[in-house]
Every structure is written in structure tokens, then in C-alpha cells.
PDB file of N, CA and C in Angstrom:
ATOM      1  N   UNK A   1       0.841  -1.168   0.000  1.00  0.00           N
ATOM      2  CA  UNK A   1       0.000   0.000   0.000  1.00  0.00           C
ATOM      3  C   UNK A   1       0.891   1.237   0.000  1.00  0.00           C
ATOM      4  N   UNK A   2       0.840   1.931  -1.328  1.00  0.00           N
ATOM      5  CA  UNK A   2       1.381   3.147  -1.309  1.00  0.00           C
ATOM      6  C   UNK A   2       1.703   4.291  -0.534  1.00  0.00           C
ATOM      7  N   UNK A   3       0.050   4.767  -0.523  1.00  0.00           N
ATOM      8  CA  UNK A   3      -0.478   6.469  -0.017  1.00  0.00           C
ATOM      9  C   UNK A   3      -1.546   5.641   0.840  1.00  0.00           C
ATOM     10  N   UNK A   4      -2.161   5.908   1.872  1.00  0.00           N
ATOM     11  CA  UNK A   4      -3.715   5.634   2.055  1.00  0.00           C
ATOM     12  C   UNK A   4      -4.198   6.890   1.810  1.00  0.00           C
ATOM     13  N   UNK A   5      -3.921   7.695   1.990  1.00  0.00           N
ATOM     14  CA  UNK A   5      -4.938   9.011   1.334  1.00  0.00           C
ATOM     15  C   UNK A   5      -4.513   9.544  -0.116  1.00  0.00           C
ATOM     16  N   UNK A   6      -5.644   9.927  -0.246  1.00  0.00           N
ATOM     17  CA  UNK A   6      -6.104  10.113  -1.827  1.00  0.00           C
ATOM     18  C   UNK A   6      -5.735  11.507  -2.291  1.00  0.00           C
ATOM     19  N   UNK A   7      -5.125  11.575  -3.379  1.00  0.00           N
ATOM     20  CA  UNK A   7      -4.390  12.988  -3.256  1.00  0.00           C
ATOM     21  C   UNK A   7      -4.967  14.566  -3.217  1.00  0.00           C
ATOM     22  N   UNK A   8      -6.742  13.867  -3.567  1.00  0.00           N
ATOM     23  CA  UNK A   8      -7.522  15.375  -3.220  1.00  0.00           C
ATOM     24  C   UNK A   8      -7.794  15.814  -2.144  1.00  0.00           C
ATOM     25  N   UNK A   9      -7.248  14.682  -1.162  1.00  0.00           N
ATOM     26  CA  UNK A   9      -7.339  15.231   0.135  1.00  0.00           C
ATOM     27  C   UNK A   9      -6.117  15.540   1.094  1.00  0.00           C
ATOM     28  N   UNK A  10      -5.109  15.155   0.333  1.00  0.00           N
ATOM     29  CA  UNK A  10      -3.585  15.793   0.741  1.00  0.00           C
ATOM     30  C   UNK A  10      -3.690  17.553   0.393  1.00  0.00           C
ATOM     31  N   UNK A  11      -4.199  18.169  -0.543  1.00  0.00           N
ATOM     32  CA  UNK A  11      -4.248  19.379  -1.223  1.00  0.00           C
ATOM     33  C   UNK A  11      -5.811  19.709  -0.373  1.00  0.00           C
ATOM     34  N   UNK A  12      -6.575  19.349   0.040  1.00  0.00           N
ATOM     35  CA  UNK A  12      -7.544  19.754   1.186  1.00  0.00           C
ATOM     36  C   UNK A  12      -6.625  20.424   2.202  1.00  0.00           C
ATOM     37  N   UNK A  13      -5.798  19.097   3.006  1.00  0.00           N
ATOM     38  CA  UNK A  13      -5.164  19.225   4.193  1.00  0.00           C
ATOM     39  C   UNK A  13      -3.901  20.778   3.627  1.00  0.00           C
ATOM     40  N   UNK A  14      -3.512  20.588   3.005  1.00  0.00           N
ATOM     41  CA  UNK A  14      -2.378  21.589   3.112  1.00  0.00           C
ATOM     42  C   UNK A  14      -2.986  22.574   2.458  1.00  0.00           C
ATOM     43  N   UNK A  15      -4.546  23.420   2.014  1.00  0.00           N
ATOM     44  CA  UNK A  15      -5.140  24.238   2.024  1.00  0.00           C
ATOM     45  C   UNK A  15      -5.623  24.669   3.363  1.00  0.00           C
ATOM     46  N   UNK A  16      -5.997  23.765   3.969  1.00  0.00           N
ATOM     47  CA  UNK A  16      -6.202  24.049   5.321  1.00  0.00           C
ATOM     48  C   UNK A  16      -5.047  24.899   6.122  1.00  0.00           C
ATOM     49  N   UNK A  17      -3.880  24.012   6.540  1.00  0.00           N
ATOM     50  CA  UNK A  17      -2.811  24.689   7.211  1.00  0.00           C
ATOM     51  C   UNK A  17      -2.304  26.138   6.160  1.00  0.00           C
ATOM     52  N   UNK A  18      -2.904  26.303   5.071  1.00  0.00           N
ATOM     53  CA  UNK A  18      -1.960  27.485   4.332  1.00  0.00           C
ATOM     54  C   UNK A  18      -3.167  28.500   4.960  1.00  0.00           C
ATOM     55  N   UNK A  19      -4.344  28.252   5.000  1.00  0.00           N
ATOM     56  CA  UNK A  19      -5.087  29.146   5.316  1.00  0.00           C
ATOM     57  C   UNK A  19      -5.254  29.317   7.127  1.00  0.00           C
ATOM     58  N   UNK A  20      -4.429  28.447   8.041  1.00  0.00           N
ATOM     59  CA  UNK A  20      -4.568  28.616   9.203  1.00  0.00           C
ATOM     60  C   UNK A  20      -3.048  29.674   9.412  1.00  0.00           C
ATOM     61  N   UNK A  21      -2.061  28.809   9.090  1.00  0.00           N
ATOM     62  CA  UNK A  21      -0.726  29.986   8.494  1.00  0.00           C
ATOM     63  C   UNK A  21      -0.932  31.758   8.563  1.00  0.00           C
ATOM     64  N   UNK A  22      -1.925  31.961   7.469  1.00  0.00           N
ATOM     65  CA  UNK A  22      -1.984  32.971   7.423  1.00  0.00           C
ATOM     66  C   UNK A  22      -2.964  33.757   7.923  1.00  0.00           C
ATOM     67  N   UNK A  23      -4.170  33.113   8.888  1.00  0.00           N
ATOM     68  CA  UNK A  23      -4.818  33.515   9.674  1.00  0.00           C
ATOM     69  C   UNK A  23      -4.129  34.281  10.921  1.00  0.00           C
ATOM     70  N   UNK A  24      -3.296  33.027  11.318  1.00  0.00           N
ATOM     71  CA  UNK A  24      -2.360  33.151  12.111  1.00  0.00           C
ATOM     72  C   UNK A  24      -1.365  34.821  11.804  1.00  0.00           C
ATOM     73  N   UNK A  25      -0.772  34.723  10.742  1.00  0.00           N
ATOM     74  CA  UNK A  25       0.513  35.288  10.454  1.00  0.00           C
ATOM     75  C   UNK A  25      -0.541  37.280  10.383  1.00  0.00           C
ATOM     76  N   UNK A  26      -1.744  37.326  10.048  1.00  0.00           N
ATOM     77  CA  UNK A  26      -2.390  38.494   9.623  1.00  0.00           C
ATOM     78  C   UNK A  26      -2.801  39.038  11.329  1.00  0.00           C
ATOM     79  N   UNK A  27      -2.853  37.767  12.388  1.00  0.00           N
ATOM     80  CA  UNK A  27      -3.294  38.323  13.311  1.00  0.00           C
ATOM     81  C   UNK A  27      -2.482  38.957  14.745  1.00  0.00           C
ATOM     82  N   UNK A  28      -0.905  38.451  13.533  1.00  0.00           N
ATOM     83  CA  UNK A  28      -0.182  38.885  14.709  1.00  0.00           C
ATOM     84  C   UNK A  28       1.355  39.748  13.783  1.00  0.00           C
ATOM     85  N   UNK A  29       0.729  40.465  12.702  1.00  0.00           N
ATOM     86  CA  UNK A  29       1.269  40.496  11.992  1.00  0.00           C
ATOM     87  C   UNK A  29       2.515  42.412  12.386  1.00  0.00           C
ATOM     88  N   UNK A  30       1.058  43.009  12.695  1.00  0.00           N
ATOM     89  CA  UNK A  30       2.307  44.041  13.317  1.00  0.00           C
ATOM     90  C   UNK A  30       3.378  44.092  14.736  1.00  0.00           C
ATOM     91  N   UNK A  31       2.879  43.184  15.263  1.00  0.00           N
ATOM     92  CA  UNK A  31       3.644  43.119  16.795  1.00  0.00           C
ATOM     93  C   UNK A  31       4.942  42.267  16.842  1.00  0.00           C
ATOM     94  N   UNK A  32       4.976  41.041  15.683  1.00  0.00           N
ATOM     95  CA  UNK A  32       5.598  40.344  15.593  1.00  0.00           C
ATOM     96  C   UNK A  32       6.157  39.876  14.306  1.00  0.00           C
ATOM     97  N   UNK A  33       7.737  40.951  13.602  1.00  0.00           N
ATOM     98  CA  UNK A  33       7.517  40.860  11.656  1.00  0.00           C
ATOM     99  C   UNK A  33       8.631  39.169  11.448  1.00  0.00           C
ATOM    100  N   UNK A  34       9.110  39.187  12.316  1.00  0.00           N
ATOM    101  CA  UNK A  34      10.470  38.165  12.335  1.00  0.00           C
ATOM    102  C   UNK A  34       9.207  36.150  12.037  1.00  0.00           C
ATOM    103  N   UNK A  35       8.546  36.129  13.214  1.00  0.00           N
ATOM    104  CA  UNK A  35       7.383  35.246  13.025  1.00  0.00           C
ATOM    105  C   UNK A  35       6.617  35.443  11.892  1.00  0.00           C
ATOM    106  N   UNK A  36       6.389  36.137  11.553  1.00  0.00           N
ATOM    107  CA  UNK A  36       5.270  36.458  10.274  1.00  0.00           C
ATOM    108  C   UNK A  36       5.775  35.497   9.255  1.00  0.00           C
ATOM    109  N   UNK A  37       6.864  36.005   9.077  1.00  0.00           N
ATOM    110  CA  UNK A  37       7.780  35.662   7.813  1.00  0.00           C
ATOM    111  C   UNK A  37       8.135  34.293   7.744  1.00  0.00           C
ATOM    112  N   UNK A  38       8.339  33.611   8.875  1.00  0.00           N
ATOM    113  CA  UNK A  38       8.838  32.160   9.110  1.00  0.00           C
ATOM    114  C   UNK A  38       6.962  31.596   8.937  1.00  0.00           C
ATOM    115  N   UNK A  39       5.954  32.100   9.139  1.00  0.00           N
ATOM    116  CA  UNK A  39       4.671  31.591   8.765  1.00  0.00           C
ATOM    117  C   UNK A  39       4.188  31.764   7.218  1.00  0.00           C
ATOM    118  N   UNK A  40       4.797  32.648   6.924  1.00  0.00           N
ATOM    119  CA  UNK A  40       4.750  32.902   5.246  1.00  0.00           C
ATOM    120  C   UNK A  40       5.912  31.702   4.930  1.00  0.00           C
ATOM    121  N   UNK A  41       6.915  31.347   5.149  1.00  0.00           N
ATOM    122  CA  UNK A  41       7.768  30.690   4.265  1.00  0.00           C
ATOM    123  C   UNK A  41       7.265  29.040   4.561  1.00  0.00           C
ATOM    124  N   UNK A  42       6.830  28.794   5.963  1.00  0.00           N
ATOM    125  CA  UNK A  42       6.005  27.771   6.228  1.00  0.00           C
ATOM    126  C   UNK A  42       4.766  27.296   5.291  1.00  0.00           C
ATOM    127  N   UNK A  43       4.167  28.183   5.215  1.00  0.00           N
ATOM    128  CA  UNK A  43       2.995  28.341   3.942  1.00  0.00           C
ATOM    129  C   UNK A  43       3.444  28.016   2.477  1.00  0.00           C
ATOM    130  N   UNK A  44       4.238  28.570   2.252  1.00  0.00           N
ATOM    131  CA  UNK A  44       4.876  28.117   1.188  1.00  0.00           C
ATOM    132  C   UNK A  44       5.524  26.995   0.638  1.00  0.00           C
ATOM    133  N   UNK A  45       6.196  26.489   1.348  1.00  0.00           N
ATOM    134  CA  UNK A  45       6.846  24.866   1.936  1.00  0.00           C
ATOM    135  C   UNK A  45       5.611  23.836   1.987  1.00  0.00           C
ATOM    136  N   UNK A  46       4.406  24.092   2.379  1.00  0.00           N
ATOM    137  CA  UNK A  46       3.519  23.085   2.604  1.00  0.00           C
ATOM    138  C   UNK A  46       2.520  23.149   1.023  1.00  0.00           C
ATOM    139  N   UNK A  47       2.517  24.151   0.247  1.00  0.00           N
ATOM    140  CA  UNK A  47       2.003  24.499  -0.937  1.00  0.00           C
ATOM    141  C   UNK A  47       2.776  23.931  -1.935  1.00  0.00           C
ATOM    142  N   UNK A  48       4.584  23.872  -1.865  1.00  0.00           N
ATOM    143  CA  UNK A  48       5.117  23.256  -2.658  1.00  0.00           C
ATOM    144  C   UNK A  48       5.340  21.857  -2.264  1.00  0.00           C
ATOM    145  N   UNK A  49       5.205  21.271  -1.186  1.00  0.00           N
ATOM    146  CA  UNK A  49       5.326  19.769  -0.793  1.00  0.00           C
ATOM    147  C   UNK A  49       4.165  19.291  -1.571  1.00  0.00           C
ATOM    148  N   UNK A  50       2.678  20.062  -1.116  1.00  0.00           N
ATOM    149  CA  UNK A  50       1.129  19.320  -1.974  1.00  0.00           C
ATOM    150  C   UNK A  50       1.422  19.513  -3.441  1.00  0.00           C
ATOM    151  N   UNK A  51       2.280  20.484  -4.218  1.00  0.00           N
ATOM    152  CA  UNK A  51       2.392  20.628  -5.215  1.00  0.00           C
ATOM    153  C   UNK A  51       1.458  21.108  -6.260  1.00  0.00           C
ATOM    154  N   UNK A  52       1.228  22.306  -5.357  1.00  0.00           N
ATOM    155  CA  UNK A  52       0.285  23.184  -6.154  1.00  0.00           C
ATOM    156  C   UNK A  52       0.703  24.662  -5.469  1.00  0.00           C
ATOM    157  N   UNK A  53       0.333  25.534  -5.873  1.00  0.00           N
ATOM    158  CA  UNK A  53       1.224  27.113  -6.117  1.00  0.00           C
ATOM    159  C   UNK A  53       0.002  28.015  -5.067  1.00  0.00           C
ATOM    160  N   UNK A  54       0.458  28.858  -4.680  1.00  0.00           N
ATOM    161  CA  UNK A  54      -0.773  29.630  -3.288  1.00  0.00           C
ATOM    162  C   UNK A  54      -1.640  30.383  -4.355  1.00  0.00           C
ATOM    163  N   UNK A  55      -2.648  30.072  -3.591  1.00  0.00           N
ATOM    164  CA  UNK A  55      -3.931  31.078  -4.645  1.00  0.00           C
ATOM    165  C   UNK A  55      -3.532  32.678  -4.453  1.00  0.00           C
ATOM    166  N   UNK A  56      -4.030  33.060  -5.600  1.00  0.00           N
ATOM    167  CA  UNK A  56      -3.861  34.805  -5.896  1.00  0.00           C
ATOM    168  C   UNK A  56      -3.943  35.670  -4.843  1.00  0.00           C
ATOM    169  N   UNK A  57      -4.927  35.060  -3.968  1.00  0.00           N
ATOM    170  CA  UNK A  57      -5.473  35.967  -2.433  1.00  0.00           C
ATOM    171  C   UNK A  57      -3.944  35.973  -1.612  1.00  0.00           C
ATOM    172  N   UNK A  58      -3.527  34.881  -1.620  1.00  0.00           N
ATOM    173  CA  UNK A  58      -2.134  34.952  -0.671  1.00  0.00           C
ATOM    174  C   UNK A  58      -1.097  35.386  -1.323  1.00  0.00           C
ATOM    175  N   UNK A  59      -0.721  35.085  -2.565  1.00  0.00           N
ATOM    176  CA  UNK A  59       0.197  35.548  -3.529  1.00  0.00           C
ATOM    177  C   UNK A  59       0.385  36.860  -3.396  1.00  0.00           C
ATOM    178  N   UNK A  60      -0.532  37.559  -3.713  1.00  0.00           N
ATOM    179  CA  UNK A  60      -0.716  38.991  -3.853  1.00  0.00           C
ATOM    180  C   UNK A  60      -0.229  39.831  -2.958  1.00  0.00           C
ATOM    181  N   UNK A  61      -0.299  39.224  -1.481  1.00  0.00           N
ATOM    182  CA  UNK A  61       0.298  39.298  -0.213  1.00  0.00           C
ATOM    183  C   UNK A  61       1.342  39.340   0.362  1.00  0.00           C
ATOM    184  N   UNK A  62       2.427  38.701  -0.488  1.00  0.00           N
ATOM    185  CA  UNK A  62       3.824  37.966  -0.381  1.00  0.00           C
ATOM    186  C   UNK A  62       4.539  39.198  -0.870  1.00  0.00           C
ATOM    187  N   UNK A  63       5.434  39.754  -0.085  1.00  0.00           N
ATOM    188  CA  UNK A  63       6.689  40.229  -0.856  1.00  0.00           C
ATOM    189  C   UNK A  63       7.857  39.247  -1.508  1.00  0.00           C
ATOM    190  N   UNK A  64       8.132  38.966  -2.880  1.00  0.00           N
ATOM    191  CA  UNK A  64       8.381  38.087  -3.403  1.00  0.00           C
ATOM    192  C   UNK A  64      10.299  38.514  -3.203  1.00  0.00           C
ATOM    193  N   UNK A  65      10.273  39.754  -2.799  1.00  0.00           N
ATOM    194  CA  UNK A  65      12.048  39.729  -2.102  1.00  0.00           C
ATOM    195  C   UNK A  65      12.108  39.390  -1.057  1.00  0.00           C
ATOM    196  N   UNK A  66      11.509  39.797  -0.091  1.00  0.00           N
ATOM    197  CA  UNK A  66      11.999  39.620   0.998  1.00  0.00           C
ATOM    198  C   UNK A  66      10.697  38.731   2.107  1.00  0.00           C
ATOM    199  N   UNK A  67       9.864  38.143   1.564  1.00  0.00           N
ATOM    200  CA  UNK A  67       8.907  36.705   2.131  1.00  0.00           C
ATOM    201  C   UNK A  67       8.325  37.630   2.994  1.00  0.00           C
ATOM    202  N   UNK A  68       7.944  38.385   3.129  1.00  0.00           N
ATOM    203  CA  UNK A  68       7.480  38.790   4.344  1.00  0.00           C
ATOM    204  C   UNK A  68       5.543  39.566   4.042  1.00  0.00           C
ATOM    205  N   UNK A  69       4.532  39.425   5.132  1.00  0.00           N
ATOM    206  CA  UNK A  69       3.440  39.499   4.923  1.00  0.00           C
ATOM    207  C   UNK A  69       3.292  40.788   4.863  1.00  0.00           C
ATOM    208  N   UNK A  70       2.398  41.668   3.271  1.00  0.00           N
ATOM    209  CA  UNK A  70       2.654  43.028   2.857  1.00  0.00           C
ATOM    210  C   UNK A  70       1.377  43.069   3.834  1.00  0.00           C
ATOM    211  N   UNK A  71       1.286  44.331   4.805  1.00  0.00           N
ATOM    212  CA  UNK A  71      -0.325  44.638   5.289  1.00  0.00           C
ATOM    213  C   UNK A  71      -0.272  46.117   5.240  1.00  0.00           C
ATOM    214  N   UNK A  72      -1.280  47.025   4.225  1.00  0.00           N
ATOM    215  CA  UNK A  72      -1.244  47.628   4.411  1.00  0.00           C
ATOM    216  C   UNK A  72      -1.079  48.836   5.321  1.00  0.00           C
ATOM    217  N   UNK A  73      -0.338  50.343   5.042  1.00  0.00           N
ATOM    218  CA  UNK A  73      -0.133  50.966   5.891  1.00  0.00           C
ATOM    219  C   UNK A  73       0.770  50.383   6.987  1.00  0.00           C
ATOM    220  N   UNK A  74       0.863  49.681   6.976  1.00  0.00           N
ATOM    221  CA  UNK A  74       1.993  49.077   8.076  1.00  0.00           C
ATOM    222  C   UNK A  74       3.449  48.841   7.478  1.00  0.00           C
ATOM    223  N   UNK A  75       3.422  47.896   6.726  1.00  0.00           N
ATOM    224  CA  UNK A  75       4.819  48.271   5.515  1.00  0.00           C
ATOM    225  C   UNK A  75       4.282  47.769   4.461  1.00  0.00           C
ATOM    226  N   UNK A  76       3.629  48.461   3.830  1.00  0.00           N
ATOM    227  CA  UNK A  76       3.349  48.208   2.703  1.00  0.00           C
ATOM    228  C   UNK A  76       2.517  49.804   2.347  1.00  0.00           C
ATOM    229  N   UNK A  77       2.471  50.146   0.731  1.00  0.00           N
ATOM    230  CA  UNK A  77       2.081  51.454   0.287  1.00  0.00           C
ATOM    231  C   UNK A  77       1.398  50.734  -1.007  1.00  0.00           C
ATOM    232  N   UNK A  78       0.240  50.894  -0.858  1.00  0.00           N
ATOM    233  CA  UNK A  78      -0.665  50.844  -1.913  1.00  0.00           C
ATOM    234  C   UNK A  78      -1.404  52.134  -2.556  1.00  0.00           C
ATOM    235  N   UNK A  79      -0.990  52.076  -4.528  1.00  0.00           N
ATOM    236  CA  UNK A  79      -0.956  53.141  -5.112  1.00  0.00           C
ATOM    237  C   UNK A  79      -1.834  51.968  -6.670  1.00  0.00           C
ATOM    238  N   UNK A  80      -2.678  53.476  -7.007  1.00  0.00           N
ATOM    239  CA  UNK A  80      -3.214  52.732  -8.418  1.00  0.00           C
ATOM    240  C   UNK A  80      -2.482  53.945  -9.484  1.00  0.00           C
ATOM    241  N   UNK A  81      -2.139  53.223 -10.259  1.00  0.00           N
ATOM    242  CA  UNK A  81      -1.057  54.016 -11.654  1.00  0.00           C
ATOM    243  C   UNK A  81      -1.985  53.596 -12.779  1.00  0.00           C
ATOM    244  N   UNK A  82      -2.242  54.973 -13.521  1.00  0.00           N
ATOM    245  CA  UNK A  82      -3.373  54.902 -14.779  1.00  0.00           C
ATOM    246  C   UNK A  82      -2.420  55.033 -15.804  1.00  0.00           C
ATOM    247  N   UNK A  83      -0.850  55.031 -15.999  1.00  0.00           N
ATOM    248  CA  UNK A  83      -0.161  54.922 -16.975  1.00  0.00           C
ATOM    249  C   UNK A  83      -0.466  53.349 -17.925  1.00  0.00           C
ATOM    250  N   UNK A  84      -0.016  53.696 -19.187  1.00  0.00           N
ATOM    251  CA  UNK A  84      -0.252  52.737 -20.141  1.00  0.00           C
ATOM    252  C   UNK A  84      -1.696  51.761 -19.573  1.00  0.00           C
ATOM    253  N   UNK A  85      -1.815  51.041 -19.011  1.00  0.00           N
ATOM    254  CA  UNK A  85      -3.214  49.737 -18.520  1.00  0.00           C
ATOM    255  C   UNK A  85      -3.065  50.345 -17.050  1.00  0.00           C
ATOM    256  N   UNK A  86      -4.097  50.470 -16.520  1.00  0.00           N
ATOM    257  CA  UNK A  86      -4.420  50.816 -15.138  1.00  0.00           C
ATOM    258  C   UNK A  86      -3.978  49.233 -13.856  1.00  0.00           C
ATOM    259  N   UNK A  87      -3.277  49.917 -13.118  1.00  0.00           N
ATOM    260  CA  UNK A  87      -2.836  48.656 -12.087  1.00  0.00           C
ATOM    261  C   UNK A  87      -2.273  49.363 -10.934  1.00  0.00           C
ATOM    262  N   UNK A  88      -2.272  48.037 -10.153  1.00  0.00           N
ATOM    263  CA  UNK A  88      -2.424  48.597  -8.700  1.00  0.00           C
ATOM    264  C   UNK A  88      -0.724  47.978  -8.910  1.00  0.00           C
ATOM    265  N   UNK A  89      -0.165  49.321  -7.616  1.00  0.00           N
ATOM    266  CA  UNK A  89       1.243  48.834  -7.153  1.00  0.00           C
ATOM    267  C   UNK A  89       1.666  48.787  -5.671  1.00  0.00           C
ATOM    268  N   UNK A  90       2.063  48.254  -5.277  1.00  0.00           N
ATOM    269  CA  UNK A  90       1.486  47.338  -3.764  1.00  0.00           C
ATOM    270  C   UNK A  90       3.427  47.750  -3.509  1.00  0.00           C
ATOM    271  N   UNK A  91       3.808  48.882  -2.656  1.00  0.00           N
ATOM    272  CA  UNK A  91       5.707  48.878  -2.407  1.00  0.00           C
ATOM    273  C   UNK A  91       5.883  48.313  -0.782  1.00  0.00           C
ATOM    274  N   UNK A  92       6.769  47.280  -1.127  1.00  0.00           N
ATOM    275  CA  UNK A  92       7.074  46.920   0.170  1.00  0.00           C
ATOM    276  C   UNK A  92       8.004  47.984   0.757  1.00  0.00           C
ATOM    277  N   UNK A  93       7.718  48.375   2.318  1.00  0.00           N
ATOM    278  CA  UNK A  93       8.699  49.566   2.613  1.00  0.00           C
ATOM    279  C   UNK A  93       9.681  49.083   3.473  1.00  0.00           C
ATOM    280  N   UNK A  94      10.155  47.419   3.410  1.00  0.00           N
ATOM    281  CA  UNK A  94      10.989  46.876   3.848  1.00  0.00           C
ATOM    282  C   UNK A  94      12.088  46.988   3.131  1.00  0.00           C
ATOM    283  N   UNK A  95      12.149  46.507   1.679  1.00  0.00           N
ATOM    284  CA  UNK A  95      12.945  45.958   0.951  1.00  0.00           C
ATOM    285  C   UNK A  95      12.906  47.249  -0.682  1.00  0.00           C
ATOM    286  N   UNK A  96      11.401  47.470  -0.400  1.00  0.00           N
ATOM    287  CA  UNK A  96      11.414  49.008  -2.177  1.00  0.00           C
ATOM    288  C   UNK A  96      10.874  47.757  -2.859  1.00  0.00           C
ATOM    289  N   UNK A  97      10.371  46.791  -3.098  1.00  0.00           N
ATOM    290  CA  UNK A  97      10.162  45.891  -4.047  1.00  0.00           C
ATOM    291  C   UNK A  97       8.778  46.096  -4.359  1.00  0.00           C
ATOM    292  N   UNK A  98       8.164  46.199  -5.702  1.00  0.00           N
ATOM    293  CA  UNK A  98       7.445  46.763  -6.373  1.00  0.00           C
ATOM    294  C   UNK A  98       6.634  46.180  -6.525  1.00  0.00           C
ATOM    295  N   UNK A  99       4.999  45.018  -6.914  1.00  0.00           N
ATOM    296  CA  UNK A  99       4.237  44.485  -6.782  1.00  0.00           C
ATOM    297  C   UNK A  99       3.000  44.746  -7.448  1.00  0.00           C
ATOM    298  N   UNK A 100       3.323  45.040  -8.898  1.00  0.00           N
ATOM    299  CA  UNK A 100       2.397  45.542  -9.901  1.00  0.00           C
ATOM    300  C   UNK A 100       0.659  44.483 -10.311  1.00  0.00           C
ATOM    301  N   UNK A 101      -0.314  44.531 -10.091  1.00  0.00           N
ATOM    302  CA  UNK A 101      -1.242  43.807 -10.178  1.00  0.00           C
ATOM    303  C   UNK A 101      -2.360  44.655 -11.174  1.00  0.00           C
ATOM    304  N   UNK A 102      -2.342  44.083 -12.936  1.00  0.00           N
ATOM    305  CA  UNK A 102      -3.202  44.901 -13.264  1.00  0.00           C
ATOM    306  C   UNK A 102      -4.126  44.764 -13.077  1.00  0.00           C
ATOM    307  N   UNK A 103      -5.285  45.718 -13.361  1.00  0.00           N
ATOM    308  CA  UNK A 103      -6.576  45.349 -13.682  1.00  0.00           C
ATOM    309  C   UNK A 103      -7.218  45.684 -14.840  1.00  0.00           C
ATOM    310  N   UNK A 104      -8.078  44.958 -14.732  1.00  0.00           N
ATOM    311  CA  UNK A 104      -8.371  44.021 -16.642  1.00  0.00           C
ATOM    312  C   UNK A 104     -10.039  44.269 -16.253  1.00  0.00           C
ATOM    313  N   UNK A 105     -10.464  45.184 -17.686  1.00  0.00           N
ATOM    314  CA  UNK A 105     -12.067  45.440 -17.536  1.00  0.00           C
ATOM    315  C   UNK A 105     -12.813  44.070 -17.833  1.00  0.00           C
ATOM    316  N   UNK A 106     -13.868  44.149 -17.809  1.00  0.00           N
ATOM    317  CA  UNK A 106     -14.591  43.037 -17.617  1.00  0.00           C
ATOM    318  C   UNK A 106     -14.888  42.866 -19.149  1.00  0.00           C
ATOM    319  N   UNK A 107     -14.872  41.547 -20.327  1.00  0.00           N
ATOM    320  CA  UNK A 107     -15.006  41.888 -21.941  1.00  0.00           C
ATOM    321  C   UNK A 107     -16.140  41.364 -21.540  1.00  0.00           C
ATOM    322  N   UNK A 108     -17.131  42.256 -22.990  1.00  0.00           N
ATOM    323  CA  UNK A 108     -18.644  42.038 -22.781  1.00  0.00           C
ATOM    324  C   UNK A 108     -18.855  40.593 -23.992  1.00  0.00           C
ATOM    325  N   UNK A 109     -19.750  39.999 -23.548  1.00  0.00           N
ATOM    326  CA  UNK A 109     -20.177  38.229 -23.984  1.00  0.00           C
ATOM    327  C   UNK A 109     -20.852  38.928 -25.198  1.00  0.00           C
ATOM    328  N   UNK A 110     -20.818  37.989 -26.181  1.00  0.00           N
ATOM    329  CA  UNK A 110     -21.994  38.308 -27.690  1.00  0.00           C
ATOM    330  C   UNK A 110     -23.246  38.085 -26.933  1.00  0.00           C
ATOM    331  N   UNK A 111     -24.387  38.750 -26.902  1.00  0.00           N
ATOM    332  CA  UNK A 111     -25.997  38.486 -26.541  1.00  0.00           C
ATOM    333  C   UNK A 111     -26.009  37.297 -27.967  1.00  0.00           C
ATOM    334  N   UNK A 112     -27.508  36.546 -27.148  1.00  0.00           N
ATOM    335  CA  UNK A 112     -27.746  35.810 -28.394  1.00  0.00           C
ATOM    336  C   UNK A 112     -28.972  36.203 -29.403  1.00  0.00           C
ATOM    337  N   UNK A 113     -29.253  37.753 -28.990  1.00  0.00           N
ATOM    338  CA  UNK A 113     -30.278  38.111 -30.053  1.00  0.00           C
ATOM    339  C   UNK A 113     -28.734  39.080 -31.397  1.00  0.00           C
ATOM    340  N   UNK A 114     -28.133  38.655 -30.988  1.00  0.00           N
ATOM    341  CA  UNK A 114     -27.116  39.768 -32.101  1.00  0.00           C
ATOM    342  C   UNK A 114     -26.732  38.829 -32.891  1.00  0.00           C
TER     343      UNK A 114
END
């Protein structure tokens, strides 16, 4: 016997702990930046063991220099730039690392009377 568990529920379980991780890491996130970061890289480690990549919600979150949880106003500076495509830029004020996220209008569907 290989595995006894079935691999949609290995990627359950380590959705679970990525989302307790960062429950964790958001609620203790200004008092304590040194922990944060070891719960972000923890999160990460258990996302690449299940072998699947953190959803956009946490991604977005990540300073991708320096691992550490962006929360606004706290160290992090969130700015929207209408140059060339409109997008949000998220600066970590740890490290200056930049965190561009565009946004993309919604394309309208063909009706089916057209």
C-alpha cells in the first residue's frame, strides 16, 4: 500500500494549514515581523510539498524579495497608476520591491439576439 490518502485530500489538508498559516501570520502580523515571515515561508513549503502554487489571495500578499506578509499601511504602500493599462502597485517599505497587479475590464459576452 502506497499512499492511504487520496491525493484530493492531501491538497484539502495543506489548504487548510496554508489558510490557518496565514490567519495566524495576519493576526499577529504588526507586533511580531520576524514570526510572520517564518509563517509565510512555512505556507509556502507546505504548498510546494502538496504541489500546487498559493492562490492569488495569498500571492498577492507575499513580498516576493523579501517573504514577508505586505499589510497595508503598516509596511506596505498601496498606489493605483493609470499609466499605459491601469494597475495597482502594492511597495514593500521593507525591501522598495514593487508588486504591480493589473486590472483588466470586464469583456462584454456576444448576446444571443445579435
Amino acid at each position: 500500500m502506497k499512499n492511504s490518502l487520496k491525493p484530493f485530500s492531501v491538497k484539502q489538508i495543506a489548504q487548510q494549514r496554508i489558510d490557518t498559516l496565514f490567519t495566524q501570520a495576519e493576526a499577529i502580523g504588526k507586533t511580531n515581523p520576524q514570526l510572520v515571515s517564518q509563517y509565510v515561508k512555512a505556507a509556502q513549503k507546505v504548498a510546494m510539498a502538496a504541489r500546487f502554487s498559493l492562490p492569488p489571495k495569498y500571492k498577492r500578499r507575499i513580498c516576493k524579495h523579501c517573504n514577508t506578509l505586505l499589510i497595508t499601511g503598516f509596511n506596505c504602500r498601496v498606489r493605483i497608476q493609470q499609466k499605459r493599462e491601469p494597475h495597482i502597485v502594492a511597495t514593500c517599505l521593507n525591501c522598495g520591491y514593487h508588486l504591480r497587479i493589473p486590472i483588466r475590464k470586464k469583456k462584454k459576452g456576444k448576446h444571443k439576439n445579435e
